[in-house]
Protein backbone atom coordinates (compact mmCIF):
# COMPACT_ATOMS: atom_id res chain seq x y z
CA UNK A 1 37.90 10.49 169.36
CA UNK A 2 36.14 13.06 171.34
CA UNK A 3 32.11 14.02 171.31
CA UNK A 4 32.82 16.71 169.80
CA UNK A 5 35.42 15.74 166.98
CA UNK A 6 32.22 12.49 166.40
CA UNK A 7 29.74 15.44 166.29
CA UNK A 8 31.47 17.75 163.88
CA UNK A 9 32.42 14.19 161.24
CA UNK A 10 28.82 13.27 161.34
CA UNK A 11 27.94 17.10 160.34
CA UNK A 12 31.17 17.22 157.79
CA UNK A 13 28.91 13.62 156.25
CA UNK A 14 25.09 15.25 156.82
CA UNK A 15 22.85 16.84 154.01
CA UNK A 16 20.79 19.81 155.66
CA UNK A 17 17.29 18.90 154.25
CA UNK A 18 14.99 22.07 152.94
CA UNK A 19 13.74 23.92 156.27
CA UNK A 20 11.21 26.34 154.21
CA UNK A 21 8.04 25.38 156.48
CA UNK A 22 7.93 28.60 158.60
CA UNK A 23 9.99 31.79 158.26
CA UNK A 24 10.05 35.32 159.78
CA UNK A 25 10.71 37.15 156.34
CA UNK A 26 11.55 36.22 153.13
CA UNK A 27 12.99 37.67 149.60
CA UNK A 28 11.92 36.17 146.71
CA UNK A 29 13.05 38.42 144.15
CA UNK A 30 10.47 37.29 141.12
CA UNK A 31 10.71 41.13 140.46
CA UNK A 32 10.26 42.81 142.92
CA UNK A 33 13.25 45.04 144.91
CA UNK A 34 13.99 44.39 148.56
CA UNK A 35 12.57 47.56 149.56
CA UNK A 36 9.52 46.56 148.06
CA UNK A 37 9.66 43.90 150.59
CA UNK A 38 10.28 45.53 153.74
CA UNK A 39 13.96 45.87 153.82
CA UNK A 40 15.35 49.24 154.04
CA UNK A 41 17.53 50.16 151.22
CA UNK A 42 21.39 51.74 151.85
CA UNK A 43 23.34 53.73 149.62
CA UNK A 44 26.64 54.79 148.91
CA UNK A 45 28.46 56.50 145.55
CA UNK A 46 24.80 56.48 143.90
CA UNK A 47 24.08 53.04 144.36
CA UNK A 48 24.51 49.94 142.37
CA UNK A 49 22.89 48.86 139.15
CA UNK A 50 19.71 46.48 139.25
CA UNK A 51 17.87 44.71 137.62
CA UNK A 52 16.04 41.14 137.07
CA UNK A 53 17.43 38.45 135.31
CA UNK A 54 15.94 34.60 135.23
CA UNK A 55 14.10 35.23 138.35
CA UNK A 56 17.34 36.12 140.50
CA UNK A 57 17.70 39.92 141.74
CA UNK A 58 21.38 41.08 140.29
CA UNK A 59 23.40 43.99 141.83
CA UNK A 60 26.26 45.25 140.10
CA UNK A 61 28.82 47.84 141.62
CA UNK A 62 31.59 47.34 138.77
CA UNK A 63 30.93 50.64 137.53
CA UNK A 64 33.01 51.98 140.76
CA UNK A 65 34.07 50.91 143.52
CA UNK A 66 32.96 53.85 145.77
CA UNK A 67 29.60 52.30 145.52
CA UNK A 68 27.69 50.52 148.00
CA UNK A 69 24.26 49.20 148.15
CA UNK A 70 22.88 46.81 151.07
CA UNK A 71 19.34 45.60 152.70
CA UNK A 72 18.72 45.44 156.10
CA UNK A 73 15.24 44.06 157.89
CA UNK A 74 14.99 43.45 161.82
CA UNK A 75 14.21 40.18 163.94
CA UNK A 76 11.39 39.85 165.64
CA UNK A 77 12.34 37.49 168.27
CA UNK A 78 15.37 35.24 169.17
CA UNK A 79 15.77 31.43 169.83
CA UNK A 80 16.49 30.48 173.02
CA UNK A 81 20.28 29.78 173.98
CA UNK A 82 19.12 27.40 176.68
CA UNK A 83 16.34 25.39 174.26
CA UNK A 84 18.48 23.48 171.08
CA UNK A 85 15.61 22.52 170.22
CA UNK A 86 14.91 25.52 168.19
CA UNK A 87 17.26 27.34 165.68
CA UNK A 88 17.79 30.66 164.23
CA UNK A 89 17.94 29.54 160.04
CA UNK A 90 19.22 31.99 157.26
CA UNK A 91 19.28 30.38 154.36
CA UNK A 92 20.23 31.80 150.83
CA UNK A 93 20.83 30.87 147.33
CA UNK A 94 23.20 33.47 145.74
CA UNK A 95 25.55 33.27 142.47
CA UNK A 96 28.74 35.17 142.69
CA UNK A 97 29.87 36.19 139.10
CA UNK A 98 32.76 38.82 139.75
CA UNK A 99 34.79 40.20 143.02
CA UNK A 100 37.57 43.10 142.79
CA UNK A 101 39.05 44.04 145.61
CA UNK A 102 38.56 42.46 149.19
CA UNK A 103 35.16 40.51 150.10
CA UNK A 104 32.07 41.30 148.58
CA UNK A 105 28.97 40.91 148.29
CA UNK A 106 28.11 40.09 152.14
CA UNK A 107 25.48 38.92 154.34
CA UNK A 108 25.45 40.20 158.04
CA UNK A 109 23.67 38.59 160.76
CA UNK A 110 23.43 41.01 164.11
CA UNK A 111 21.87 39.25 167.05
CA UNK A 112 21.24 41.80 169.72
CA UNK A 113 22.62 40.81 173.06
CA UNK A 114 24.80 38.06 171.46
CA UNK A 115 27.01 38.76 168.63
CA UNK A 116 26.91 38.97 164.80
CA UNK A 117 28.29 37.24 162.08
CA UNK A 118 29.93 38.69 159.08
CA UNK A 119 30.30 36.89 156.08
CA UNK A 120 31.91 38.39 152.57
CA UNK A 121 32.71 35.92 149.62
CA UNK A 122 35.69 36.03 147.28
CA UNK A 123 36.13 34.46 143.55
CA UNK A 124 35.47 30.59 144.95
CA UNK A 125 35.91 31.44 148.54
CA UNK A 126 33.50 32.76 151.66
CA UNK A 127 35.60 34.75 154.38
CA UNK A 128 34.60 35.29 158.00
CA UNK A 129 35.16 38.94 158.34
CA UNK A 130 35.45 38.93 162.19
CA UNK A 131 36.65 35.74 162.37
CA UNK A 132 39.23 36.74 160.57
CA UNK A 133 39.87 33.88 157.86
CA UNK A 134 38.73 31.67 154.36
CA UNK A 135 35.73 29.25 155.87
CA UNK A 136 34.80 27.34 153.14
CA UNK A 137 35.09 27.30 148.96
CA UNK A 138 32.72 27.56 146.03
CA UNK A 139 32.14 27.47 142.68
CA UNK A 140 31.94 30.83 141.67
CA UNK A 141 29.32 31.47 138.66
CA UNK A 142 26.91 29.17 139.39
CA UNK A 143 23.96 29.22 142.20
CA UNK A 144 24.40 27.97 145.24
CA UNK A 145 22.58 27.15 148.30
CA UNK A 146 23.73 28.44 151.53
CA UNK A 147 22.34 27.15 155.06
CA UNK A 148 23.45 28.68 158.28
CA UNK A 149 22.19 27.49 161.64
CA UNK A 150 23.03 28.70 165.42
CA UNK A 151 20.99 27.37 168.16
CA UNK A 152 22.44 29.75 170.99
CA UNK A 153 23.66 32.63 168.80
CA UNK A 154 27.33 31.85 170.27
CA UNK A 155 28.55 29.38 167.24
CA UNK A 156 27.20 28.75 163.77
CA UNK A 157 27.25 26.06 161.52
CA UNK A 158 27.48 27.17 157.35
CA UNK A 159 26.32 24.33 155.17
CA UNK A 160 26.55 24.66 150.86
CA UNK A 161 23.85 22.90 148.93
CA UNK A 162 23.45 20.79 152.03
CA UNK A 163 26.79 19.45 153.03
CA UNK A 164 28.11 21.29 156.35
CA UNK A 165 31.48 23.06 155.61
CA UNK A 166 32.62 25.07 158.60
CA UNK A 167 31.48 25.29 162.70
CA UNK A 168 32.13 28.74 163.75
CA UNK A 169 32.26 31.25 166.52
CA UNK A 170 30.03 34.18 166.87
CA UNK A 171 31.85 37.69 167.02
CA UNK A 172 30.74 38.68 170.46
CA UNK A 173 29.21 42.61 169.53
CA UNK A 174 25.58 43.56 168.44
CA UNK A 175 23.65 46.73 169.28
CA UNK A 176 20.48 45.28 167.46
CA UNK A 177 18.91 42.09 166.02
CA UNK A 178 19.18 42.68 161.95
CA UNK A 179 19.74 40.62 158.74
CA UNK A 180 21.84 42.40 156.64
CA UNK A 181 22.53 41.36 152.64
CA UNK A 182 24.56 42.75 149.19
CA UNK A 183 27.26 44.85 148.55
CA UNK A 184 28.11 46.44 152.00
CA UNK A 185 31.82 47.88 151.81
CA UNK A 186 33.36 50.40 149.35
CA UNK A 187 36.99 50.18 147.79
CA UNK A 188 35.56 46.70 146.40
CA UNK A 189 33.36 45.65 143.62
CA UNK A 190 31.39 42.88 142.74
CA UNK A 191 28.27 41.69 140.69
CA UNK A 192 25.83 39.18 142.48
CA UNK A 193 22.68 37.46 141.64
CA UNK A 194 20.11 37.28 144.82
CA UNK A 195 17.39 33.96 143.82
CA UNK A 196 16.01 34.34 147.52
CA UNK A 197 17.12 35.17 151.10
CA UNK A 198 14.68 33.25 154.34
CA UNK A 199 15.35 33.77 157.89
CA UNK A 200 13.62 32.97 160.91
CA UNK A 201 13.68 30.84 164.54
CA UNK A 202 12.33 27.36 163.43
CA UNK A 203 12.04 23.94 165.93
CA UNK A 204 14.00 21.28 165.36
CA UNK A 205 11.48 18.65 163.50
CA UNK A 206 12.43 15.41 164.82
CA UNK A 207 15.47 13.22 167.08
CA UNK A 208 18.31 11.98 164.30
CA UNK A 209 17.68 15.26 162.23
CA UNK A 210 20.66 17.40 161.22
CA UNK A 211 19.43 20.58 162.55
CA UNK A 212 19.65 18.44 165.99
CA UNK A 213 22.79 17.36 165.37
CA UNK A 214 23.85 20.63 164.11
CA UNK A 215 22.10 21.73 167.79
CA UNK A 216 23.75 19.00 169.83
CA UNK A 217 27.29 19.71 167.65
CA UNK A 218 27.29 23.61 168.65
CA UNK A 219 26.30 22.81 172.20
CA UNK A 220 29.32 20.25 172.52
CA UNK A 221 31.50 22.80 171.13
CA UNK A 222 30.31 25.99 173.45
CA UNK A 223 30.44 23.77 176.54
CA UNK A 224 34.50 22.83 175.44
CA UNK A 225 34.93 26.31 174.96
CA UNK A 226 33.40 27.74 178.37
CA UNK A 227 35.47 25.21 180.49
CA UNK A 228 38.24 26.54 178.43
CA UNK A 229 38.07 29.94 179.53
């Protein structure tokens, strides 16, 4: 078996332990709106419905679907691709009640210089929207937490309520360095809960850890895919 196919089973067998110490930004919801948080606010068709509901932040566009409505917040700084390290960390813990049409809601992860990441869930499924296919599955209506970790911004690994589920590639394209979350496309509706969204560049706490095997997994995999090339 290769190093990387031994990497990516010991990730497939790993829990992703909480990785709250230090963050950029955060959302907590507890009733207050993103833009009350820094995160500027987009609009489409009038905007979704909101409101607050057991803690968790709920948008609802099933009223049409012409509407969109989306939070975006910058990065202040990058890890370094050469240094694994450290890790760019979004992490996320997000019910999915109801989807019509194609993938929503979304989270979008621009990292300027690098690439971005576009993610868009489905009833029980998560689609990469510029990798172009189904990543991993869910159970839709309930919480879940969602972990995603790059240490070089050129692949990713996802992991859901700490088991990794899918190693992917970054979509090479970014003219900025901004988290993006909700209901970002039209033509589709969907009602989501939001319990809290935490990003930021964190360093790897000890040897043996999963981020470090997540690091050492992603490094395997980018050196494979360079000698490809």
């Amino acid at each position: 078996m290769s190093r990387i196919c031994v990497a990516l089973a010991a990730l497939a067998l790993a829990v992703v332990p909480a990785v709250a110490d230090t963050w950029w930004y955060t959302y907590e919801a507890d009733g207050t709106y993103p833009e009350q948080e820094g995160f500027e606010r987009n609009t489409m068709g009038g905007g979704a419905q909101r409101w607050f509901e057991d803690g968790a932040f709920v948008l609802d566009t099933w009223a049409d679907p012409g509407i969109a409505d989306f939070y975006a917040k910058g990065m202040p700084s990058l890890p370094d691709p050469n240094d694994p390290t450290h890790a760019f960390v979004c992490e996320w813990r997000l019910r999915v009640d109801s989807v019509s049409g194609g993938s929503n809601p979304t989270l979008f992860l621009l990292f300027e210089g690098y690439g971005d990441i576009f993610l868009g869930y489905q009833i029980g499924r998560i689609f990469s929207l510029h990798e172009g296919h189904f990543i991993a599955d869910f159970e839709p209506g309930v919480f879940h937490t969602y972990c995603l970790t790059t240490t070089d911004m050129d692949s990713y690994a996802l992991a859901i309520d700490g088991t990794v589920v899918y190693i992917g590639e970054v979509n090479p394209w970014a003219p900025a360095s901004v988290v993006q979350f909700g209901d970002s496309a039209t033509a589709t509706a969907s009602v989501s809960r939001w319990d809290y969204l935490r990003y930021g560049v964190i360093a790897v706490p000890e040897p043996g850890s999963i981020l470090l095997c997540v690091a050492a997994a992603l490094g395997l995999r980018n050196r494979s895919r360079r000698r490809a090339r």
